[in-house]
N, C-alpha and C. Protein backbone atom coordinates (compact mmCIF):
# COMPACT_ATOMS: atom_id res chain seq x y z
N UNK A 1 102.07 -28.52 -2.81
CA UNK A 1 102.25 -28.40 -1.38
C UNK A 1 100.93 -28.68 -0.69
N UNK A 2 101.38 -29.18 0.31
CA UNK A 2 99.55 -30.15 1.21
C UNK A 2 99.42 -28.78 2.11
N UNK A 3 97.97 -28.48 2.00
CA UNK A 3 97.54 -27.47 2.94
C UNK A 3 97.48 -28.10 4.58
N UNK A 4 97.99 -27.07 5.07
CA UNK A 4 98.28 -27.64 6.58
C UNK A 4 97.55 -26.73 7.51
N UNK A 5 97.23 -27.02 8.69
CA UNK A 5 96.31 -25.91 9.62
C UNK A 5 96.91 -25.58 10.67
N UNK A 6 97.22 -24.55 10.05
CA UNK A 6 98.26 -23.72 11.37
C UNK A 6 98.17 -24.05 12.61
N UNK A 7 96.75 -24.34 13.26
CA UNK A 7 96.85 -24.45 14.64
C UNK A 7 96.57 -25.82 15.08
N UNK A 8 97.14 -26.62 13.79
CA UNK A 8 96.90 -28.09 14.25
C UNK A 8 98.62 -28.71 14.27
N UNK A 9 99.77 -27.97 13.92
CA UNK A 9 100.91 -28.73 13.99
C UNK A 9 101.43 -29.41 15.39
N UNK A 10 101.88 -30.07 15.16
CA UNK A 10 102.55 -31.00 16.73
C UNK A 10 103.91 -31.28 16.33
N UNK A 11 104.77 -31.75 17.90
CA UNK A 11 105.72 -31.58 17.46
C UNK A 11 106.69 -32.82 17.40
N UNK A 12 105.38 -33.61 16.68
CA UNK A 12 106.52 -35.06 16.25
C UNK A 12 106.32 -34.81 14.49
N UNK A 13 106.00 -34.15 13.92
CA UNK A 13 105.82 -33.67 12.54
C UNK A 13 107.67 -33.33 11.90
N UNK A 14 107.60 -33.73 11.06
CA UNK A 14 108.84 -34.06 10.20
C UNK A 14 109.27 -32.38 9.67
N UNK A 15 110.29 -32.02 9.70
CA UNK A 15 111.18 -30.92 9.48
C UNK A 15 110.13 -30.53 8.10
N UNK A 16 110.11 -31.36 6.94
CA UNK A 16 109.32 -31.03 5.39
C UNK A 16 108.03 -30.05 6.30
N UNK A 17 107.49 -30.50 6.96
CA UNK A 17 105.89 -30.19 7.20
C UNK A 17 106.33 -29.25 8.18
N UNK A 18 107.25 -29.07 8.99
CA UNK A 18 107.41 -27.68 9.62
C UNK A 18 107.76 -26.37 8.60
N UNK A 19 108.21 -26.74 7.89
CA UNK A 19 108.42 -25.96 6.28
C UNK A 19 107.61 -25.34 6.05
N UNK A 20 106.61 -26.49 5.59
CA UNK A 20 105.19 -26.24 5.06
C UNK A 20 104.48 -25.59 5.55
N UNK A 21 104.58 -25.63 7.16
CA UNK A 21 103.75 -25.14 8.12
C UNK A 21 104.18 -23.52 7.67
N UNK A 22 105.64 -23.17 7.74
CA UNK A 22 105.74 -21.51 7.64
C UNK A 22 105.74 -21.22 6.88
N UNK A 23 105.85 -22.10 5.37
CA UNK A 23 105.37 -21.56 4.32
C UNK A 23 103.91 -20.66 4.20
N UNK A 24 103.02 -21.88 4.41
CA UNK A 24 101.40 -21.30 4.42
C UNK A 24 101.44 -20.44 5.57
N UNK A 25 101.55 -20.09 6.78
CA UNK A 25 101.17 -19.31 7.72
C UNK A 25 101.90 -18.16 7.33
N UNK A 26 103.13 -17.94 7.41
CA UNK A 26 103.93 -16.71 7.22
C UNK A 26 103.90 -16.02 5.85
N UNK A 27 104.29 -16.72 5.19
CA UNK A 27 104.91 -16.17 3.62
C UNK A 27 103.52 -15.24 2.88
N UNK A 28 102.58 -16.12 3.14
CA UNK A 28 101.24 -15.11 2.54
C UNK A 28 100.74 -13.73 2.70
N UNK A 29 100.95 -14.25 4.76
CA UNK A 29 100.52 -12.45 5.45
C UNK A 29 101.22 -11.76 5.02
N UNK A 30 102.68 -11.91 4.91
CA UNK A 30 103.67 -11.22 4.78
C UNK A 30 103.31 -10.40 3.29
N UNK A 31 103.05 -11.03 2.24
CA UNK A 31 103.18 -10.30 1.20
C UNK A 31 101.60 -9.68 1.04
N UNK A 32 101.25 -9.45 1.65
CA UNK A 32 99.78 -8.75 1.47
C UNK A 32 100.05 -7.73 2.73
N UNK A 33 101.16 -7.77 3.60
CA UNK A 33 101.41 -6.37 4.14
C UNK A 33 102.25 -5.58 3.77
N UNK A 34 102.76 -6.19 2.74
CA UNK A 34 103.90 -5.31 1.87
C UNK A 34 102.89 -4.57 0.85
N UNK A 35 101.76 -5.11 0.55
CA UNK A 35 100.44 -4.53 -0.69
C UNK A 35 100.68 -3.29 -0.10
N UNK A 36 99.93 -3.23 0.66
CA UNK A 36 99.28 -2.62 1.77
C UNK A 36 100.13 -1.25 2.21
N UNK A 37 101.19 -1.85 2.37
CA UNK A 37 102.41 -0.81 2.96
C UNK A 37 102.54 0.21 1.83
N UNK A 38 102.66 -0.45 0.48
CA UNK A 38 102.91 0.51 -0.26
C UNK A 38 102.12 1.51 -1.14
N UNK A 39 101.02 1.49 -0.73
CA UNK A 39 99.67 1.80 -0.46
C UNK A 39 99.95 2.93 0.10
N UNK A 40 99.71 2.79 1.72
CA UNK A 40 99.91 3.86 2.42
C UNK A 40 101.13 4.62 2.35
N UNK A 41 102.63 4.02 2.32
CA UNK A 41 103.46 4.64 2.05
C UNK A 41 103.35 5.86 1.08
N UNK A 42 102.26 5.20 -0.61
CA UNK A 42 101.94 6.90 -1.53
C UNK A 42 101.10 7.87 -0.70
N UNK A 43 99.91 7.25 0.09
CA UNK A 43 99.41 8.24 0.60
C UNK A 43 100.17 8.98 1.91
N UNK A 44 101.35 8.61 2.77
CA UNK A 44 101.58 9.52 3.47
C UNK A 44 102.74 10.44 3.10
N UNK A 45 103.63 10.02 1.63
CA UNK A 45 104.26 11.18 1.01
C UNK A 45 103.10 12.28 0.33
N UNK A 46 102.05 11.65 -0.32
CA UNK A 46 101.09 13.11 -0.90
C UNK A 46 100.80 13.92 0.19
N UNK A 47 100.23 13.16 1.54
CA UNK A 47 100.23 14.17 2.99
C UNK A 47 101.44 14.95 3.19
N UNK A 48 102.64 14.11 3.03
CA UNK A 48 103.23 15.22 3.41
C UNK A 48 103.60 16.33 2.48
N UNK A 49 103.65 15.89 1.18
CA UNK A 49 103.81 17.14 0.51
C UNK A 49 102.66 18.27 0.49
N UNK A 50 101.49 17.99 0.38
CA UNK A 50 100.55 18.81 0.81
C UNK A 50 100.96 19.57 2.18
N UNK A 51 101.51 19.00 3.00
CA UNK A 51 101.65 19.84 4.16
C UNK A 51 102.94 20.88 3.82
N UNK A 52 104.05 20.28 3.17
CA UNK A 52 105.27 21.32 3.00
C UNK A 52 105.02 22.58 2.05
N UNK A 53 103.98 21.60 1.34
CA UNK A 53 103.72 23.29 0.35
C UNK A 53 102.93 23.98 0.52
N UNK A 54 101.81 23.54 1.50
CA UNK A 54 100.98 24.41 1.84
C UNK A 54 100.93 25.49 3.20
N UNK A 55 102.35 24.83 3.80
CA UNK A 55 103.23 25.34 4.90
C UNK A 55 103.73 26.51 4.40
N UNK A 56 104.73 26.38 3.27
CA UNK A 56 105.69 27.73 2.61
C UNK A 56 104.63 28.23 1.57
N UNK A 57 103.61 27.74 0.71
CA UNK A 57 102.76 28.43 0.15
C UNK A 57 101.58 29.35 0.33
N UNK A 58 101.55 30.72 1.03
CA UNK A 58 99.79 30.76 0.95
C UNK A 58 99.07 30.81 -0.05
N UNK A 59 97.95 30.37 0.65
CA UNK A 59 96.95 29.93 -0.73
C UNK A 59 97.18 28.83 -1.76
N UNK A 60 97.75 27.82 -1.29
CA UNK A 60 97.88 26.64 -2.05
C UNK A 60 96.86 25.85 -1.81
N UNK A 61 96.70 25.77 -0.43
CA UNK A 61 95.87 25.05 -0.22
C UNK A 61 94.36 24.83 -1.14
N UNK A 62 94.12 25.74 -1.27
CA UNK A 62 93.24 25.79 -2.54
C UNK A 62 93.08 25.00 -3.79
N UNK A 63 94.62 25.08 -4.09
CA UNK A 63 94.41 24.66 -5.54
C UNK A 63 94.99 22.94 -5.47
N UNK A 64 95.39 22.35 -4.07
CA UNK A 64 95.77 21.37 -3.89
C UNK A 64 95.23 20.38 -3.23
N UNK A 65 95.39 19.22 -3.45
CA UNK A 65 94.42 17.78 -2.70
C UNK A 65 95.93 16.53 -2.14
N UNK A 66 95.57 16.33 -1.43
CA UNK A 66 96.27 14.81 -1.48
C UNK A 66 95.70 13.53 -2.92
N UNK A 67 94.37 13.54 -3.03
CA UNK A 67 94.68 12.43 -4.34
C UNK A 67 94.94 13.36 -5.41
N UNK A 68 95.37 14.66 -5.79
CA UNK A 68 96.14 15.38 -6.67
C UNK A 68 97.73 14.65 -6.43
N UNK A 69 98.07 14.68 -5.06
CA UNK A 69 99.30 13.67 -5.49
C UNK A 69 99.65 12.92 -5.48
N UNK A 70 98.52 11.78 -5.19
CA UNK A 70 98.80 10.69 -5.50
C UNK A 70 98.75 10.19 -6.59
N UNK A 71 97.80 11.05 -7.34
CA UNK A 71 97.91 10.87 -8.60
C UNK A 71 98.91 11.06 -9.78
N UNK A 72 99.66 12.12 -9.51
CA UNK A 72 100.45 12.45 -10.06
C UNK A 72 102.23 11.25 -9.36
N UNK A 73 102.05 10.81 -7.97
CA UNK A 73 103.00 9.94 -7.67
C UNK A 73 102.88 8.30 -8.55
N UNK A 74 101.43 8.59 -8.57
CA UNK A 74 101.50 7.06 -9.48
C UNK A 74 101.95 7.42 -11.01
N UNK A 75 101.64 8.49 -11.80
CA UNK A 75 101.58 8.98 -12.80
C UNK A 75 103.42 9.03 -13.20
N UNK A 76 104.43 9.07 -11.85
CA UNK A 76 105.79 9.28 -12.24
C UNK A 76 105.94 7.42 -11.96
N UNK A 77 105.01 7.12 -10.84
CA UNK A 77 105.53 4.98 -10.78
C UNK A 77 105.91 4.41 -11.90
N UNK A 78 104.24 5.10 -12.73
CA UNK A 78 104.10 4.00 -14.11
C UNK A 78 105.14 4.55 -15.74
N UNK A 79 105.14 5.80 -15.58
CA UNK A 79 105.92 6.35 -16.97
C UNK A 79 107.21 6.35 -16.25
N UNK A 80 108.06 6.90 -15.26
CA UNK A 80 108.95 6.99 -15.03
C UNK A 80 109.54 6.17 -14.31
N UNK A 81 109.06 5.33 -13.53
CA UNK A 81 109.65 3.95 -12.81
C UNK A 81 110.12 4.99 -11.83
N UNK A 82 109.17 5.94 -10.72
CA UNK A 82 109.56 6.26 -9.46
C UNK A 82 109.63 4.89 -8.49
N UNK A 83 110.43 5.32 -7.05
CA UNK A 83 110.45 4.39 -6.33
C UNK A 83 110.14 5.20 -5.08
N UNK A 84 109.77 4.54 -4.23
CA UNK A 84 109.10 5.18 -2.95
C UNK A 84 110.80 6.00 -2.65
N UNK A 85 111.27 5.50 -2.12
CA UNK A 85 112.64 6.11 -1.61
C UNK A 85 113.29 6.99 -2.79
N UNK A 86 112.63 7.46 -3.95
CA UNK A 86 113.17 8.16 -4.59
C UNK A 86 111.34 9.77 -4.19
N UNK A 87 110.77 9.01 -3.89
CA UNK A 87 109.57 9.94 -3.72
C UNK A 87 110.03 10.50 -1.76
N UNK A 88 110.31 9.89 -1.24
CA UNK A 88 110.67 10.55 0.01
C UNK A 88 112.46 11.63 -0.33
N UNK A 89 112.96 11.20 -0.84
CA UNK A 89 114.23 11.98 -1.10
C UNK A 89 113.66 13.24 -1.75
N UNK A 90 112.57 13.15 -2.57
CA UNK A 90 112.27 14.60 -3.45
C UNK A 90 111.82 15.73 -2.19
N UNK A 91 110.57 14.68 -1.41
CA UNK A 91 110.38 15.55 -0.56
C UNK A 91 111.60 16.69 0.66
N UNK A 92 112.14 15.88 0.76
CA UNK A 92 113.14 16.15 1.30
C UNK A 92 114.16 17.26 1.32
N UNK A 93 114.63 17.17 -0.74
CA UNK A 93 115.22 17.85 -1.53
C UNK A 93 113.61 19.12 -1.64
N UNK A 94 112.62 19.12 -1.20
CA UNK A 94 111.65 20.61 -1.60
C UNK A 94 111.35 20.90 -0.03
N UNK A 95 111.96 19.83 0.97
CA UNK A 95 112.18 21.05 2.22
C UNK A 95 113.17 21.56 2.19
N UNK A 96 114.34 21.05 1.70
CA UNK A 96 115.60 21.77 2.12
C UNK A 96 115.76 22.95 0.91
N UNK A 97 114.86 23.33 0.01
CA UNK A 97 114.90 24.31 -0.79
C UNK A 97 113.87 25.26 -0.04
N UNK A 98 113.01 24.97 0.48
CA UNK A 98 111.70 25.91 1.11
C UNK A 98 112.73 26.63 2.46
N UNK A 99 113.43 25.79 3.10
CA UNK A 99 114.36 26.66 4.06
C UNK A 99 115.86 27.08 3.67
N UNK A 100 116.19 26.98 2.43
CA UNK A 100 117.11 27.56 1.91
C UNK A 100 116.63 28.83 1.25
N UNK A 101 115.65 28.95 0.57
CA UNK A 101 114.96 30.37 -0.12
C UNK A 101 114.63 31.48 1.33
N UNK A 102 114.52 30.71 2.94
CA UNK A 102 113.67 31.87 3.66
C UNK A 102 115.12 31.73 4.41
N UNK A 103 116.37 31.46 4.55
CA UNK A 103 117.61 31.27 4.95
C UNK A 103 118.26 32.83 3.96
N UNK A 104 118.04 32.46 2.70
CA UNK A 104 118.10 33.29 1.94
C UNK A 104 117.71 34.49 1.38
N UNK A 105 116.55 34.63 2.01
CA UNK A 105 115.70 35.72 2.19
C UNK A 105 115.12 35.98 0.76
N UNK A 106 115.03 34.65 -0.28
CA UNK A 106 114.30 34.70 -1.25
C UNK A 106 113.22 34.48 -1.35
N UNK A 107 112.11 34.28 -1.82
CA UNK A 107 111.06 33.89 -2.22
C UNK A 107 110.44 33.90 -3.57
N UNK A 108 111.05 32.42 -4.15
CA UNK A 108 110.94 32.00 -5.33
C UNK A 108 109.53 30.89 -5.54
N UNK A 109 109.52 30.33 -4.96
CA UNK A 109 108.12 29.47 -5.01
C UNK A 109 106.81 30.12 -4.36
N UNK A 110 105.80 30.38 -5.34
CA UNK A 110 104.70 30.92 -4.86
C UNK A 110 103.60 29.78 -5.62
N UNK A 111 102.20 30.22 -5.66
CA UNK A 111 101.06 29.87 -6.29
C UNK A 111 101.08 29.27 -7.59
N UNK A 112 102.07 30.04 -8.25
CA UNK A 112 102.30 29.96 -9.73
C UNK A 112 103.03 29.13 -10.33
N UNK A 113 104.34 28.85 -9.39
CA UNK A 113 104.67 27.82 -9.79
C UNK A 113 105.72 26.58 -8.77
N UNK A 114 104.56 26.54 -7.65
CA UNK A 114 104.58 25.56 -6.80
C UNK A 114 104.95 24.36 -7.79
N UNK A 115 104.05 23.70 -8.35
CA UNK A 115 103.95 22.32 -9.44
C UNK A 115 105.62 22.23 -10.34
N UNK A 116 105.73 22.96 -10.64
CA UNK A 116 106.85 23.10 -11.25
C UNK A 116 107.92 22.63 -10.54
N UNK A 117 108.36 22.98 -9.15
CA UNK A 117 109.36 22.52 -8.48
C UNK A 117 109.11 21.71 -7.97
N UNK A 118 108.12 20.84 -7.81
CA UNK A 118 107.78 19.91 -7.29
C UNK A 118 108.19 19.04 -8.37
N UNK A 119 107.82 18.72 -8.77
CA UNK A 119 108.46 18.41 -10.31
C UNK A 119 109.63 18.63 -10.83
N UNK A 120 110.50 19.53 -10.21
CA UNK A 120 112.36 19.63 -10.29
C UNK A 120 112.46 18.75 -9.21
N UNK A 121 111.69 18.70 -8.00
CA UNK A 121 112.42 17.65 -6.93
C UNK A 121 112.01 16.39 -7.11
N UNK A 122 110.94 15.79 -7.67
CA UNK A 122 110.97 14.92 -8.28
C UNK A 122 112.19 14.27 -9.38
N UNK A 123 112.59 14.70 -10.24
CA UNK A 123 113.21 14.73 -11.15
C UNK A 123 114.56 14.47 -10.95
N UNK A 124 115.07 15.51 -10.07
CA UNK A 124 116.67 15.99 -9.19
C UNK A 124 116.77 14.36 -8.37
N UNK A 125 115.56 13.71 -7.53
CA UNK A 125 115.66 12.42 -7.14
C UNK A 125 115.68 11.35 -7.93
N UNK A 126 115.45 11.17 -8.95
CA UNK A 126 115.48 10.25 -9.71
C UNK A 126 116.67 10.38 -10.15
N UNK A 127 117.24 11.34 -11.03
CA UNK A 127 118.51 11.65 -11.56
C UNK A 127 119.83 10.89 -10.88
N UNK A 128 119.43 11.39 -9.86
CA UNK A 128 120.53 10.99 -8.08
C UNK A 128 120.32 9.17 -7.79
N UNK A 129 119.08 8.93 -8.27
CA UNK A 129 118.71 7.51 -7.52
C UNK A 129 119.22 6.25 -8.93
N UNK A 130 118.63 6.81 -9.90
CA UNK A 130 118.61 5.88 -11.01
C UNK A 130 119.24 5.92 -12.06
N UNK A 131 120.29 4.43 -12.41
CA UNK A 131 121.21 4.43 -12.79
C UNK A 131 121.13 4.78 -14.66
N UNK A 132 119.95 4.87 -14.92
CA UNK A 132 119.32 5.27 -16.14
C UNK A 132 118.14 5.91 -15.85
N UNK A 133 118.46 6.95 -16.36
CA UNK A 133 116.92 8.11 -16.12
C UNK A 133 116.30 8.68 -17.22
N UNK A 134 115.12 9.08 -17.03
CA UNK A 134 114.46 10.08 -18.80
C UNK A 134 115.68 11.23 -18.07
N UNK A 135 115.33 11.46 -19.86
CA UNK A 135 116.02 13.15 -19.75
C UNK A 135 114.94 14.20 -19.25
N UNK A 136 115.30 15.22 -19.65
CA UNK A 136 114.26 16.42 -19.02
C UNK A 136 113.25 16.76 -20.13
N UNK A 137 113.64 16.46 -21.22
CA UNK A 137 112.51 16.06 -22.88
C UNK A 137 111.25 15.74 -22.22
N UNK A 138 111.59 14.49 -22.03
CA UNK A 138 110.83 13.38 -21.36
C UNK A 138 109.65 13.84 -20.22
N UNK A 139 109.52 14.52 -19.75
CA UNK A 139 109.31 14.77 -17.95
C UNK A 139 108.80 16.59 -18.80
N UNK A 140 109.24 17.01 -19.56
CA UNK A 140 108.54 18.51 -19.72
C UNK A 140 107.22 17.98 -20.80
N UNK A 141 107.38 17.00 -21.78
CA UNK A 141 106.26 16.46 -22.37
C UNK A 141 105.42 15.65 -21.91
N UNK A 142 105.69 15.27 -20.97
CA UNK A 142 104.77 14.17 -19.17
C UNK A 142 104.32 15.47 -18.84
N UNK A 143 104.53 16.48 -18.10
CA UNK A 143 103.98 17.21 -17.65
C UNK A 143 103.66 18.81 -18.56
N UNK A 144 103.67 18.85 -19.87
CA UNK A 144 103.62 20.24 -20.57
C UNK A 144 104.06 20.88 -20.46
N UNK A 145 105.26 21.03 -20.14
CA UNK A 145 106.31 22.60 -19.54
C UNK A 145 106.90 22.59 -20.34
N UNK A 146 107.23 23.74 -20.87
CA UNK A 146 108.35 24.06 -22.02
C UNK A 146 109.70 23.58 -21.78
N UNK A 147 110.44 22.74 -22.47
CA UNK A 147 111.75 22.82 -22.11
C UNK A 147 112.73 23.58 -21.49
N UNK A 148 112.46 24.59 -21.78
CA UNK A 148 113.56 25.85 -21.64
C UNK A 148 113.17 26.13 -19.96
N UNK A 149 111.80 26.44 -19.76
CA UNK A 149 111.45 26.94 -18.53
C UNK A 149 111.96 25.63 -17.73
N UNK A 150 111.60 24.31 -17.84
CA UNK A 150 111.96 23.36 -16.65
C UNK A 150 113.53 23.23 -16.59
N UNK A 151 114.62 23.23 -17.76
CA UNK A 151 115.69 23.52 -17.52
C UNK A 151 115.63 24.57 -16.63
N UNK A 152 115.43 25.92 -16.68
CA UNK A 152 116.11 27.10 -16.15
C UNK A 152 115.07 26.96 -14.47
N UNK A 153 114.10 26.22 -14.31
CA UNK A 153 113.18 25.47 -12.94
C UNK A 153 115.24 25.06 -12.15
N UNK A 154 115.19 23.71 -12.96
CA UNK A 154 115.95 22.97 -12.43
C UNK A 154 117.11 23.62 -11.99
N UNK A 155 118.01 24.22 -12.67
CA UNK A 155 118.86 25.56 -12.48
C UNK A 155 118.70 25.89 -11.51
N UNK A 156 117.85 26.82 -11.30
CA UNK A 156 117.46 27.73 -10.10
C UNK A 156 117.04 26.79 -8.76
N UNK A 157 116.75 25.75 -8.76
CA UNK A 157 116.59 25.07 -7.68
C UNK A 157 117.98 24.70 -7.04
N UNK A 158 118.57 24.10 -7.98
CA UNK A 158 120.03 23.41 -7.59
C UNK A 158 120.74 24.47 -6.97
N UNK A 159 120.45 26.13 -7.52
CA UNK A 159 121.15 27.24 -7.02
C UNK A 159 120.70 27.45 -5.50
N UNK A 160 119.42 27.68 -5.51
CA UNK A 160 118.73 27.72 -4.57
C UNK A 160 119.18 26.47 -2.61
N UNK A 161 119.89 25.58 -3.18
CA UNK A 161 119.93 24.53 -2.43
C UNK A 161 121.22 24.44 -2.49
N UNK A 162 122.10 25.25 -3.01
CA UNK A 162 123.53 25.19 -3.19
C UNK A 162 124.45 23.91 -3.48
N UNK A 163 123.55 23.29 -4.54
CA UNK A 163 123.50 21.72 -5.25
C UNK A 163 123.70 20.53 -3.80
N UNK A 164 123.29 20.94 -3.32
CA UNK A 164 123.78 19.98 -2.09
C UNK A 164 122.09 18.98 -2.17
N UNK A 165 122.55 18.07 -2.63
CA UNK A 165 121.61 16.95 -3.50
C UNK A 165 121.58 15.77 -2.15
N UNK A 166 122.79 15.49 -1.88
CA UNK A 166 122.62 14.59 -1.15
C UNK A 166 121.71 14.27 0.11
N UNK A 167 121.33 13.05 0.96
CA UNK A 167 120.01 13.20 1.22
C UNK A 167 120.47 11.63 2.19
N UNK A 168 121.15 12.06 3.35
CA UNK A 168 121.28 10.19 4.22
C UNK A 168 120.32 9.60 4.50
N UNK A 169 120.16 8.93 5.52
CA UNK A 169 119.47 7.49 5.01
C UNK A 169 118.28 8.45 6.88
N UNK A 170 118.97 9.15 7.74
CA UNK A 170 118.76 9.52 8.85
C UNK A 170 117.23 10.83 8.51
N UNK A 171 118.11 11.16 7.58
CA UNK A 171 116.65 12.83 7.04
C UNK A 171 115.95 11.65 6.24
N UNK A 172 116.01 10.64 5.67
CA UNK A 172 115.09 10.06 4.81
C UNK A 172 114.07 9.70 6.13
N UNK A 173 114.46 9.03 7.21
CA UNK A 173 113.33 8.47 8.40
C UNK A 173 112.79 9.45 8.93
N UNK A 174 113.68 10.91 9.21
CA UNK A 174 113.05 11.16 9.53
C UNK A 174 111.78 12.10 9.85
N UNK A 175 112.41 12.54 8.28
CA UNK A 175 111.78 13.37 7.60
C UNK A 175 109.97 13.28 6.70
């Protein structure tokens, strides 16, 4: 393809070279703002989860960072094949458990094991999103949790939220 200069086309130039023209001008920016997007997209789910748990948690703040989750969001990209829209649904699925426990007048997530459910809502989204998923094997030896405890995690969350998993497309924006 002949490099063309965007701000030199005219308009007796042949349909091929108007092509060409939006080939090179458009098609490039475009995919270097999609880089970009998804970039920021990890960093403003770690913001917000930092904010939801450090909202219903006291004293989290302490033991938590935003590149703590971004790290751990890339850490589910690359072993688990997360997808952004499966990382905004988790969040989602650990607000609607943070106001189902104080709806409920429980208080099950503290200091101790914040990470843990974060990590059931992680998990609970993928399950829901992807048409082949790890098992829970998988995801307690990714993260060191005993089997037994992240089963009976997952349990108690789904109870907690009265399995109501689902998650429209409206709480995904705007949440």
């Amino acid at each position: 393809m002949n490099t063309i200069d965007c701000s030199t086309i005219q308009e007796s130039k042949s349909q091929d070279q108007l092509l060409e023209f939006a080939d090179s001008c458009h098609i490039e920016p475009q995919i270097k703002t999609i880089c970009v997007t998804k970039s920021q997209q990890k960093q403003i789910i770690a913001q917000k989860l930092v904010t939801v748990v450090c909202d219903a948690v006291p004293g989290a703040d302490k033991f938590i960072t935003i590149p703590q989750f971004e790290l751990f969001l890339q850490q589910l990209q690359q072993k688990a094949e997360l997808h952004v829209e499966e990382a905004m649904r988790a969040v989602v699925l650990l607000h609607r458990f943070l106001t189902k426990q104080q709806k409920k007048n429980v208080r099950v997530i503290k200091v101790s094991n914040f990470g843990t459910l974060i990590i059931v809502s992680f998990i609970l989204a993928m399950k829901l999103s992807q048409e082949k998923t790890h098992n829970n094997q998988f995801f307690a030896e990714m993260f060191g949790i005993p089997l037994a405890h992240l089963n009976r995690s997952e349990i108690s969350f789904l109870r907690i939220i009265d399995f109501e998993l689902w998650v429209d497309i409206e709480t995904l924006i705007t949440q």
